[in-house]
C-alpha atoms as a PDB file:
ATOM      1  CA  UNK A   1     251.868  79.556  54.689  1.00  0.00           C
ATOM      2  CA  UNK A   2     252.731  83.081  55.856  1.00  0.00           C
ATOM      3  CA  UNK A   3     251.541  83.978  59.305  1.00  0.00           C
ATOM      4  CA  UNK A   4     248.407  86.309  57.375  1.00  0.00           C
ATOM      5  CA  UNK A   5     246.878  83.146  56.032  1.00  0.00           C
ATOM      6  CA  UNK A   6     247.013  81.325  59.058  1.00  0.00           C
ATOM      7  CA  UNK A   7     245.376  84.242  61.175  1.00  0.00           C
ATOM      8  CA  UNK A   8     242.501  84.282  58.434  1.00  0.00           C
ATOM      9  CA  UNK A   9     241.736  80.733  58.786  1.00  0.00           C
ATOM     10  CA  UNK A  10     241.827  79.898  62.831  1.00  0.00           C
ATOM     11  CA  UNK A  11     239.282  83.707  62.544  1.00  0.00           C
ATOM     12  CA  UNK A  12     236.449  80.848  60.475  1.00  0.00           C
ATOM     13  CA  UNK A  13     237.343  78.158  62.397  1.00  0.00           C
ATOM     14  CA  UNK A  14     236.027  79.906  65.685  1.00  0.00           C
ATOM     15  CA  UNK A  15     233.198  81.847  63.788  1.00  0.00           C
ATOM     16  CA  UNK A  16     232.271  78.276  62.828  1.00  0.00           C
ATOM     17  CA  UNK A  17     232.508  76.738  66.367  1.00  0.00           C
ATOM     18  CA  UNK A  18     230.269  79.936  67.828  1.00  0.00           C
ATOM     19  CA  UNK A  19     227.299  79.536  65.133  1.00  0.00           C
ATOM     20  CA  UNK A  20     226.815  75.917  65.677  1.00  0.00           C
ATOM     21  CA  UNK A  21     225.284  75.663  69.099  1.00  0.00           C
ATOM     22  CA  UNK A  22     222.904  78.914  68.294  1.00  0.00           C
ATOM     23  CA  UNK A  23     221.689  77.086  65.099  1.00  0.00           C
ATOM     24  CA  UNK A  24     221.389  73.970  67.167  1.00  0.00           C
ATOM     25  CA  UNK A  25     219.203  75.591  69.683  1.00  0.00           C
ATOM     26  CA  UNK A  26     216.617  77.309  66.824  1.00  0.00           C
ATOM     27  CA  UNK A  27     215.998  74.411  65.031  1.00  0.00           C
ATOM     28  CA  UNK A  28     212.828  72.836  65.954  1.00  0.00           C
ATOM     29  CA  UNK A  29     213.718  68.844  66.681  1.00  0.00           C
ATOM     30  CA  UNK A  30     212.813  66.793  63.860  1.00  0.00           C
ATOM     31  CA  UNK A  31     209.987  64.151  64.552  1.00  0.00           C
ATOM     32  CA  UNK A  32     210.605  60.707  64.661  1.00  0.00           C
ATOM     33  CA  UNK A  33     206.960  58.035  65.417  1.00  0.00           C
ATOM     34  CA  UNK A  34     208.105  55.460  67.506  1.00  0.00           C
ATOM     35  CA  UNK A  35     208.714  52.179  66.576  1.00  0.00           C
ATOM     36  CA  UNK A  36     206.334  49.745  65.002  1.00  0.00           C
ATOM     37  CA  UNK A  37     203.352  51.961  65.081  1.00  0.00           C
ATOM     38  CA  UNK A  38     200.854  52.781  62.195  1.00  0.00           C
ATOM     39  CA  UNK A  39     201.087  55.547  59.937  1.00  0.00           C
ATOM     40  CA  UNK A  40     197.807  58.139  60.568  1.00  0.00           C
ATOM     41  CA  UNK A  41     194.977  57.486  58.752  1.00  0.00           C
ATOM     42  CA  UNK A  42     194.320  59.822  55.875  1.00  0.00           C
ATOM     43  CA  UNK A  43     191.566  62.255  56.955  1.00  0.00           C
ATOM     44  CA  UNK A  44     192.423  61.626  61.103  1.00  0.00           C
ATOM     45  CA  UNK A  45     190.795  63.627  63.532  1.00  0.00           C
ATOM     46  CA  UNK A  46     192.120  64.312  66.873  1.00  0.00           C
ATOM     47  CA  UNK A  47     189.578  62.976  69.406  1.00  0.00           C
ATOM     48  CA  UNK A  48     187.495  65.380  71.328  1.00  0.00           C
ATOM     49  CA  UNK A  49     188.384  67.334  74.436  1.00  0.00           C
ATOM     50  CA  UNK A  50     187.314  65.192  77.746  1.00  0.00           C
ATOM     51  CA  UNK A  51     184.069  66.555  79.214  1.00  0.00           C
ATOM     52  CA  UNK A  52     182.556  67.974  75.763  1.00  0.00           C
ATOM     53  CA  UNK A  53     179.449  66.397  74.446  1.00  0.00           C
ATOM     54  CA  UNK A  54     178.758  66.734  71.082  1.00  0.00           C
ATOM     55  CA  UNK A  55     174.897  67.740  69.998  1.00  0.00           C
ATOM     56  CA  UNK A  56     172.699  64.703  68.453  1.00  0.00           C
ATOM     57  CA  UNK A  57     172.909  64.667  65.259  1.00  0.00           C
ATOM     58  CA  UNK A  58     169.365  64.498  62.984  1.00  0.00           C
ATOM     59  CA  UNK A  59     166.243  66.336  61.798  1.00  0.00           C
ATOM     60  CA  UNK A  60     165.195  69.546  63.920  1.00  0.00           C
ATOM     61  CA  UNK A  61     162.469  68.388  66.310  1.00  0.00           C
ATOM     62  CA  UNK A  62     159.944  70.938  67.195  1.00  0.00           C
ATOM     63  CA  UNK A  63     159.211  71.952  70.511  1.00  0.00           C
ATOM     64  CA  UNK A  64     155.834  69.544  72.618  1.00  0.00           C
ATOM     65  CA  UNK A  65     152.655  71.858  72.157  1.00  0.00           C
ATOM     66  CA  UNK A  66     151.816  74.467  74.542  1.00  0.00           C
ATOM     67  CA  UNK A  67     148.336  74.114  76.614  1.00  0.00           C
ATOM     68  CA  UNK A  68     147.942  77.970  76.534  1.00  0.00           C
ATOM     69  CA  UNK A  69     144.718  78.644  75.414  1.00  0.00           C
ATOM     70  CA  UNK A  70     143.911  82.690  74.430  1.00  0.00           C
ATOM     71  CA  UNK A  71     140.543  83.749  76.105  1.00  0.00           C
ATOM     72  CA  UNK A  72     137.688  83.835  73.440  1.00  0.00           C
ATOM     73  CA  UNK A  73     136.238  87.466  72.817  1.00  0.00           C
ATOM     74  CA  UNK A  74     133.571  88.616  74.218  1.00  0.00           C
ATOM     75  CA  UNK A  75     130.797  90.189  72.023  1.00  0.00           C
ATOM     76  CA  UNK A  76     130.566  93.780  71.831  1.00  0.00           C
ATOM     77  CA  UNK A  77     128.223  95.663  73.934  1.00  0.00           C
ATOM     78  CA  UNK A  78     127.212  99.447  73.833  1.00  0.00           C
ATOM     79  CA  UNK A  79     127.845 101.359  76.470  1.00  0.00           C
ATOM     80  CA  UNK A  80     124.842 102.217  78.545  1.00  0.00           C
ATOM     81  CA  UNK A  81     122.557 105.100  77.510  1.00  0.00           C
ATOM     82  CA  UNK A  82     121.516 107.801  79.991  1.00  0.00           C
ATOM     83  CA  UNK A  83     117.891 107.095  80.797  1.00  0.00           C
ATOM     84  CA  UNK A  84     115.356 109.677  81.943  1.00  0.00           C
ATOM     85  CA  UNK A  85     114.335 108.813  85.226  1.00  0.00           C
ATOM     86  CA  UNK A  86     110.116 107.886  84.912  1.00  0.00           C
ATOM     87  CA  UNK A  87     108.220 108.951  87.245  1.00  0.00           C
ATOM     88  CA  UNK A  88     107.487 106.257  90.291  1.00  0.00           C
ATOM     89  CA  UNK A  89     103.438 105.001  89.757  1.00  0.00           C
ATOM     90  CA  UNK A  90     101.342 105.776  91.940  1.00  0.00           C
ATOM     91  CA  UNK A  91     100.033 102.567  94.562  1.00  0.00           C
ATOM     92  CA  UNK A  92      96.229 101.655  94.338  1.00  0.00           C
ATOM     93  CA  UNK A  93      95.242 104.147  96.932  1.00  0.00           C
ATOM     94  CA  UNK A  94      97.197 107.191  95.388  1.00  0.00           C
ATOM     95  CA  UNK A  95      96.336 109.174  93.119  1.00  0.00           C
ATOM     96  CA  UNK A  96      98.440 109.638  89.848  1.00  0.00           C
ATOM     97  CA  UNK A  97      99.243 113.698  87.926  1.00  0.00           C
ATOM     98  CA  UNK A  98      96.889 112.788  85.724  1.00  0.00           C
ATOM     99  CA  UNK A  99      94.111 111.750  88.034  1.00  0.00           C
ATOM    100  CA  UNK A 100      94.705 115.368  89.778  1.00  0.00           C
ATOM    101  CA  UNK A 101      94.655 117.301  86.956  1.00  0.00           C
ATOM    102  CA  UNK A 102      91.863 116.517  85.351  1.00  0.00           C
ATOM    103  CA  UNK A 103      90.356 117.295  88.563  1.00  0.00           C
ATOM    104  CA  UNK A 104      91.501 120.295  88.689  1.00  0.00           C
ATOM    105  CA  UNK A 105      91.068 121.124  85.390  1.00  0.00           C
ATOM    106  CA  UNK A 106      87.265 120.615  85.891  1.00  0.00           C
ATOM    107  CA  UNK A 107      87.335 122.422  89.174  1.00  0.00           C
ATOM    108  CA  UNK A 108      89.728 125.478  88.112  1.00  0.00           C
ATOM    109  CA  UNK A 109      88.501 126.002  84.267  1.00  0.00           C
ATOM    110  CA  UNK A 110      91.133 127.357  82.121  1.00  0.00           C
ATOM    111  CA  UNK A 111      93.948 127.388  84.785  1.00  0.00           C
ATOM    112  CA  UNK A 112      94.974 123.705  83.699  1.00  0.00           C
ATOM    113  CA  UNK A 113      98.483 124.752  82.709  1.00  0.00           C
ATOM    114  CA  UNK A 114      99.538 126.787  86.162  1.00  0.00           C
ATOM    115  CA  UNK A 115      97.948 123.310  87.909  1.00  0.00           C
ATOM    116  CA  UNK A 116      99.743 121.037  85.776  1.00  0.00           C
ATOM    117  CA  UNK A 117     103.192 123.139  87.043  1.00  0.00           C
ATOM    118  CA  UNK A 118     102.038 122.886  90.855  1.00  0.00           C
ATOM    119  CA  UNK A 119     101.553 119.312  90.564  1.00  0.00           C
ATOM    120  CA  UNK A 120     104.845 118.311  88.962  1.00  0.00           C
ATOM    121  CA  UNK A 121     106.731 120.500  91.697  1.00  0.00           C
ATOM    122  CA  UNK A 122     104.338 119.040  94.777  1.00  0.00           C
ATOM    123  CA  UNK A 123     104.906 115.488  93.139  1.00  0.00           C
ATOM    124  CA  UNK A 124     108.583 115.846  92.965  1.00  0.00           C
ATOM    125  CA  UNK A 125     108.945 116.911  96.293  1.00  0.00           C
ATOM    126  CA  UNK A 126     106.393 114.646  98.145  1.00  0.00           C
ATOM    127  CA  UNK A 127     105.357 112.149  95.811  1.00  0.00           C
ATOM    128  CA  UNK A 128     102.105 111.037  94.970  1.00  0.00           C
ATOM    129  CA  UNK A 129      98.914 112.217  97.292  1.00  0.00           C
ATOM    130  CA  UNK A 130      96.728 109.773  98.503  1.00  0.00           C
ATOM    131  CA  UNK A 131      93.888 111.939  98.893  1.00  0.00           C
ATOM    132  CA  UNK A 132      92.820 115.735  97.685  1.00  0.00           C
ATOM    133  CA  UNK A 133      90.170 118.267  98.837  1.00  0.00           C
ATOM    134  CA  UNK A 134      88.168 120.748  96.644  1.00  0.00           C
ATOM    135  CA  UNK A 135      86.437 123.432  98.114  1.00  0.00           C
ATOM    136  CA  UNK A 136      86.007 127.041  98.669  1.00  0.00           C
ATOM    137  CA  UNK A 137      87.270 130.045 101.232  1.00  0.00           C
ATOM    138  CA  UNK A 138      87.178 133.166 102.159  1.00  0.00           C
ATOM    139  CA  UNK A 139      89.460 135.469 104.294  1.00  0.00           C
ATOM    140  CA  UNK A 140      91.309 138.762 104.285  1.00  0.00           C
ATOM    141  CA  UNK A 141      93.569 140.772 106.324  1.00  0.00           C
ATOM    142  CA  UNK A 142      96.272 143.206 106.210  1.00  0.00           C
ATOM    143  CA  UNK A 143      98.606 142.832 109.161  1.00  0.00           C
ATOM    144  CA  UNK A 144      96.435 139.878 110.557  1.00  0.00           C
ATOM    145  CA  UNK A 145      93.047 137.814 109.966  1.00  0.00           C
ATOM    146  CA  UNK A 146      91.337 135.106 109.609  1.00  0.00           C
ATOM    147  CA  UNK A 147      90.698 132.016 106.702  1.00  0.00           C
ATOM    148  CA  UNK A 148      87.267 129.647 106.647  1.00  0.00           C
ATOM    149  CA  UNK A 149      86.663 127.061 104.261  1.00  0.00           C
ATOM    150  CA  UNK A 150      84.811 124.001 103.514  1.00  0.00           C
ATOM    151  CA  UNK A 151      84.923 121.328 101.333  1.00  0.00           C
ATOM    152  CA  UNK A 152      85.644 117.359 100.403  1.00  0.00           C
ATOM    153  CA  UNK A 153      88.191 115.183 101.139  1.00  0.00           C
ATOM    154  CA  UNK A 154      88.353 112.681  98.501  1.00  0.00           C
ATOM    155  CA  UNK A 155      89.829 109.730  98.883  1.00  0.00           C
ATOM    156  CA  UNK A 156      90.128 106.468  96.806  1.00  0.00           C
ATOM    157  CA  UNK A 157      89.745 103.409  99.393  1.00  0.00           C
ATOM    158  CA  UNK A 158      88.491 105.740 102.420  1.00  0.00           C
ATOM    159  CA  UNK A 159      85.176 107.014 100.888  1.00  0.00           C
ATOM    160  CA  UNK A 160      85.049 110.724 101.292  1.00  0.00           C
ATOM    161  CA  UNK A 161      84.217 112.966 104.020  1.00  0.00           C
ATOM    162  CA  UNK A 162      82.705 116.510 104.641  1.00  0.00           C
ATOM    163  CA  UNK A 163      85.718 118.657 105.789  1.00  0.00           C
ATOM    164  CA  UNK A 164      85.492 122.633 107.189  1.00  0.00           C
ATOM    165  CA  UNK A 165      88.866 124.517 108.184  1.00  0.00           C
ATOM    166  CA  UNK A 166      89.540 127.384 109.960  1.00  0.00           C
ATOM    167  CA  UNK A 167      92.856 129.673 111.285  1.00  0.00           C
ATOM    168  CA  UNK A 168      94.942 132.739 111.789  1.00  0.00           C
ATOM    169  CA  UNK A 169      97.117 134.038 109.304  1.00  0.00           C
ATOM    170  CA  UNK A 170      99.698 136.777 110.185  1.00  0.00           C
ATOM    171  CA  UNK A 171     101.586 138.389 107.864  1.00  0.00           C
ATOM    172  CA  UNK A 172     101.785 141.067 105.076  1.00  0.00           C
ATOM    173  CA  UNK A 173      98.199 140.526 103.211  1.00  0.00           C
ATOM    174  CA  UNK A 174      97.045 142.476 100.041  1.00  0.00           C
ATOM    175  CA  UNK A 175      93.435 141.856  99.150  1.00  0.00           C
ATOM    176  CA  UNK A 176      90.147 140.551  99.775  1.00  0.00           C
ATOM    177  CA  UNK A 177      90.735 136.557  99.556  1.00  0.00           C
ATOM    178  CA  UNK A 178      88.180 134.690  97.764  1.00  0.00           C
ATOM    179  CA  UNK A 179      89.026 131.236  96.658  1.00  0.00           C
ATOM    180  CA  UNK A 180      88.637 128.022  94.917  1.00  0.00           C
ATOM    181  CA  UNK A 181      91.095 126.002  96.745  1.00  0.00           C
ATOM    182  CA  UNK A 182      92.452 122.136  96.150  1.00  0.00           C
ATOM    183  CA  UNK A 183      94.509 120.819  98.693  1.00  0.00           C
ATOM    184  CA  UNK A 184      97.065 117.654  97.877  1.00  0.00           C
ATOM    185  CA  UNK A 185      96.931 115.096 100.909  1.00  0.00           C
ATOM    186  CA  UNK A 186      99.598 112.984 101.469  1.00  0.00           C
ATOM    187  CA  UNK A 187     100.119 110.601 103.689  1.00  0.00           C
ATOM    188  CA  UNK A 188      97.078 110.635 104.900  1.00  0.00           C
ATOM    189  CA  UNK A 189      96.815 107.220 107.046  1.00  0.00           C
ATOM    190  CA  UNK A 190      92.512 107.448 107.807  1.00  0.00           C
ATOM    191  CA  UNK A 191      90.234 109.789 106.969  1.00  0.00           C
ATOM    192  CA  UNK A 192      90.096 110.839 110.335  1.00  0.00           C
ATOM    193  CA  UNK A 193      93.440 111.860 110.509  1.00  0.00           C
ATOM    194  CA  UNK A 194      92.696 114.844 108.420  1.00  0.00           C
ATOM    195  CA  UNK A 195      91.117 116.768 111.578  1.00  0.00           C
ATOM    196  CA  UNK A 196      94.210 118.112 113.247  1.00  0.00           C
ATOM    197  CA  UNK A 197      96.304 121.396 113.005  1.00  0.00           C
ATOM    198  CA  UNK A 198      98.469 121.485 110.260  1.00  0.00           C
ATOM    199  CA  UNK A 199     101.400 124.397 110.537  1.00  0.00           C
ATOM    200  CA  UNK A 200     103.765 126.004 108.384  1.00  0.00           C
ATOM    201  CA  UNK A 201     103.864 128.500 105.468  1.00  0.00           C
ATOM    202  CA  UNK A 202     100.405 129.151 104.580  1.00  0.00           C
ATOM    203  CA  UNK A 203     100.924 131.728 101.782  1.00  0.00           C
ATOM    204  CA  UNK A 204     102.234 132.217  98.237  1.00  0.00           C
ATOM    205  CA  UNK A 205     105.496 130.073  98.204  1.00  0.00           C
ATOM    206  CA  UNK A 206     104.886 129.389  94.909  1.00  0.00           C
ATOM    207  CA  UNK A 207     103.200 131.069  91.660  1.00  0.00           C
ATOM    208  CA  UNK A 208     102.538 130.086  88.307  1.00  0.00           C
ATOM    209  CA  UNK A 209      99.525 130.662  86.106  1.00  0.00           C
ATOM    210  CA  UNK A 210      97.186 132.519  88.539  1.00  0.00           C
ATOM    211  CA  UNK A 211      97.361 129.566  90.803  1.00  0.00           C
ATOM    212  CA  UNK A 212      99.265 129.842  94.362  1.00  0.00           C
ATOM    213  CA  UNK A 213     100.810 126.712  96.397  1.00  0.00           C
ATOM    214  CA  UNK A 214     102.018 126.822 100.112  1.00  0.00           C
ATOM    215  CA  UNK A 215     102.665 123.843 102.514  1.00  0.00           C
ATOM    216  CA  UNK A 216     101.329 122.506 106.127  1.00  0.00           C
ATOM    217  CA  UNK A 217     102.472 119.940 107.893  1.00  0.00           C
ATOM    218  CA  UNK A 218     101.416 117.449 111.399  1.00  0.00           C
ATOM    219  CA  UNK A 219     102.146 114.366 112.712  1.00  0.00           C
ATOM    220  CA  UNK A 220     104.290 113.656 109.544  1.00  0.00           C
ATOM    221  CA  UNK A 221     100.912 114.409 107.198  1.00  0.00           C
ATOM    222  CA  UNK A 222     101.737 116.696 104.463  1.00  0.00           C
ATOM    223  CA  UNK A 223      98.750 119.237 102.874  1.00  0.00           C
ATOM    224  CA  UNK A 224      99.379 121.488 100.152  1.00  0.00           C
ATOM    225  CA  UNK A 225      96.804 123.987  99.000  1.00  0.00           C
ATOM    226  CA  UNK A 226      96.874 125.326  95.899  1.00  0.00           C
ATOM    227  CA  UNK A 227      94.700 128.254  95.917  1.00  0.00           C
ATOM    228  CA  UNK A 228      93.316 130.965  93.169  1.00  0.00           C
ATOM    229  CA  UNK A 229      90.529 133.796  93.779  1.00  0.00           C
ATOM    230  CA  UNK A 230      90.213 136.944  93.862  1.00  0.00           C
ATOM    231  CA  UNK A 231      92.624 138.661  95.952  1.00  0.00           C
ATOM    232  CA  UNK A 232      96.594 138.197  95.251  1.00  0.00           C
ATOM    233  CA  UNK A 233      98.179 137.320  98.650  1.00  0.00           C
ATOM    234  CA  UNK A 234     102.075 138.666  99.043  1.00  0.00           C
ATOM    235  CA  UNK A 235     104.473 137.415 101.256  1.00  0.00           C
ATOM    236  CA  UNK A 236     104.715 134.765 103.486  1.00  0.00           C
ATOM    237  CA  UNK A 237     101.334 134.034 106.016  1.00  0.00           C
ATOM    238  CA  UNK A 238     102.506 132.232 108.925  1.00  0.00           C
ATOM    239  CA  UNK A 239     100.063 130.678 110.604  1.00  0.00           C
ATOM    240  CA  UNK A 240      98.326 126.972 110.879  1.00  0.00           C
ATOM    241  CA  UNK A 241      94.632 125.611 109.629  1.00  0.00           C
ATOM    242  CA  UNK A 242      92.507 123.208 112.235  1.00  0.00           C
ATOM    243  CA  UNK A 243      90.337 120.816 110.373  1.00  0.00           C
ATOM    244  CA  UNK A 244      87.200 119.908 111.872  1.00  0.00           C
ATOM    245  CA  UNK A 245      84.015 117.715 110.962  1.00  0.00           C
ATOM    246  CA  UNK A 246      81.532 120.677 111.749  1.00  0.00           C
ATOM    247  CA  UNK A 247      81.299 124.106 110.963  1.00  0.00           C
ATOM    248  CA  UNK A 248      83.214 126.419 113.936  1.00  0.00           C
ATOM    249  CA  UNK A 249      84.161 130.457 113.902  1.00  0.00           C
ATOM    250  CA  UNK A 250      86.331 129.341 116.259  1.00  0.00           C
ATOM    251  CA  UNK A 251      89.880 129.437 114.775  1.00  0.00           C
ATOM    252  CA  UNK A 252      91.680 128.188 117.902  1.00  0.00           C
END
């Protein structure tokens, strides 16, 4: 063997010795069971991580009934209408719009509408009267003057009573004054209450239909004459009535 030979095989003999130990390494280790154990089952499954529980097994269960209970509907109910407020009715000792009307009506003639007006605006402001007077008077001026009247308080538990009335008036005038007059009481407590001054605006506050309303007032007692005649009175008359039970030119 010439010395080229010999190099070419010690060359394999160490590439030999240097691949062993690196496929020796690589190779996974073969696996041997020990000794005198069983072969596995066929269809072996590793047991269960510790700690894990598995879910029971069987039918779906469904869930214990709940003791909710929905509230029942409640019926239906319209919404409340807008109601026209009614008139309040009169007590047994006042005297309803009706009741003074017709009155009226029989003491004024043909003025029934303009009355019928003058009630429903003394009513809404002072309610229902509890007595009335009809009578007559007579005065005139033109910067100042005088008023007389008489009459009769009517009343419908008092009986009714004679009544004359007297005063000043000062104010702008125009015009004889000649007139059938009703006067609205209210809250008139006795009969005898009536005789008193009564103050305020004594002239035409208030027109409609040839028929004139002012106010006076005393000792919380409202009167409201409602006059027509034959002079038209402008402006405002300031000035107060007395009352008496007897006849007096005395206006003081």
């Amino acid at each position: 063997m010439n010395f080229t030979a010999r190099l070419a095989a010690m060359t394999l003999l160490l590439a030999g010795a240097i691949a062993a130990p690196v496929m020796a390494q690589t190779a996974p280790p073969a696996y041997y069971p020990p000794s005198g154990s069983a072969p596995p089952p066929s269809g072996y499954a590793p047991p269960p991580a510790p700690g894990y529980q598995p879910p029971p097994s069987g039918p779906y269960a469904s869930p214990p009934p709940s003791s909710y209970q929905p509230p029942a509907a409640e019926p239906y109910r319209p919404p409340p209408t807008a109601s026209v407020p009614q008139p309040v009715p009169p007590r047994d000792d006042q005297f309803s719009a009706d009741e003074l009307i017709d009155a009226g009506h029989r003491f004024f003639g043909g003025l029934s509408r303009g009355l019928a007006l003058i009630v429903q605006k003394a009513g809404s402001q002072w309610g229902q009267p509890n007595g009335y007077i009809l009578g007559e008077e007579a005065g005139g001026a033109f910067v100042g003057g005088l008023r007389y009247g008489d009459g009769t308080l009517y009343t419908k538990n008092a009986g009714d009573r004679r009544v004359f009335w007297q005063g000043p008036t000062i104010g702008f005038d125009a015009g004889a004054d000649g007139a059938r007059t009703m006067m609205l009481v209210y809250n008139l407590p006795s009969t005898e209450a009536v005789f008193d001054r009564f103050g305020g605006i004594d002239g035409s506050a208030y027109f409609v239909g040839g028929l004139g309303m002012t106010a006076l007032t005393a000792n919380d007692i409202v009167i409201v004459p409602i006059r027509t005649g034959v002079g038209l009175r402008l402006g405002a008359n300031l000035g107060y009535l007395k009352f008496t039970s007897r006849p007096t030119w005395n206006p003081f």
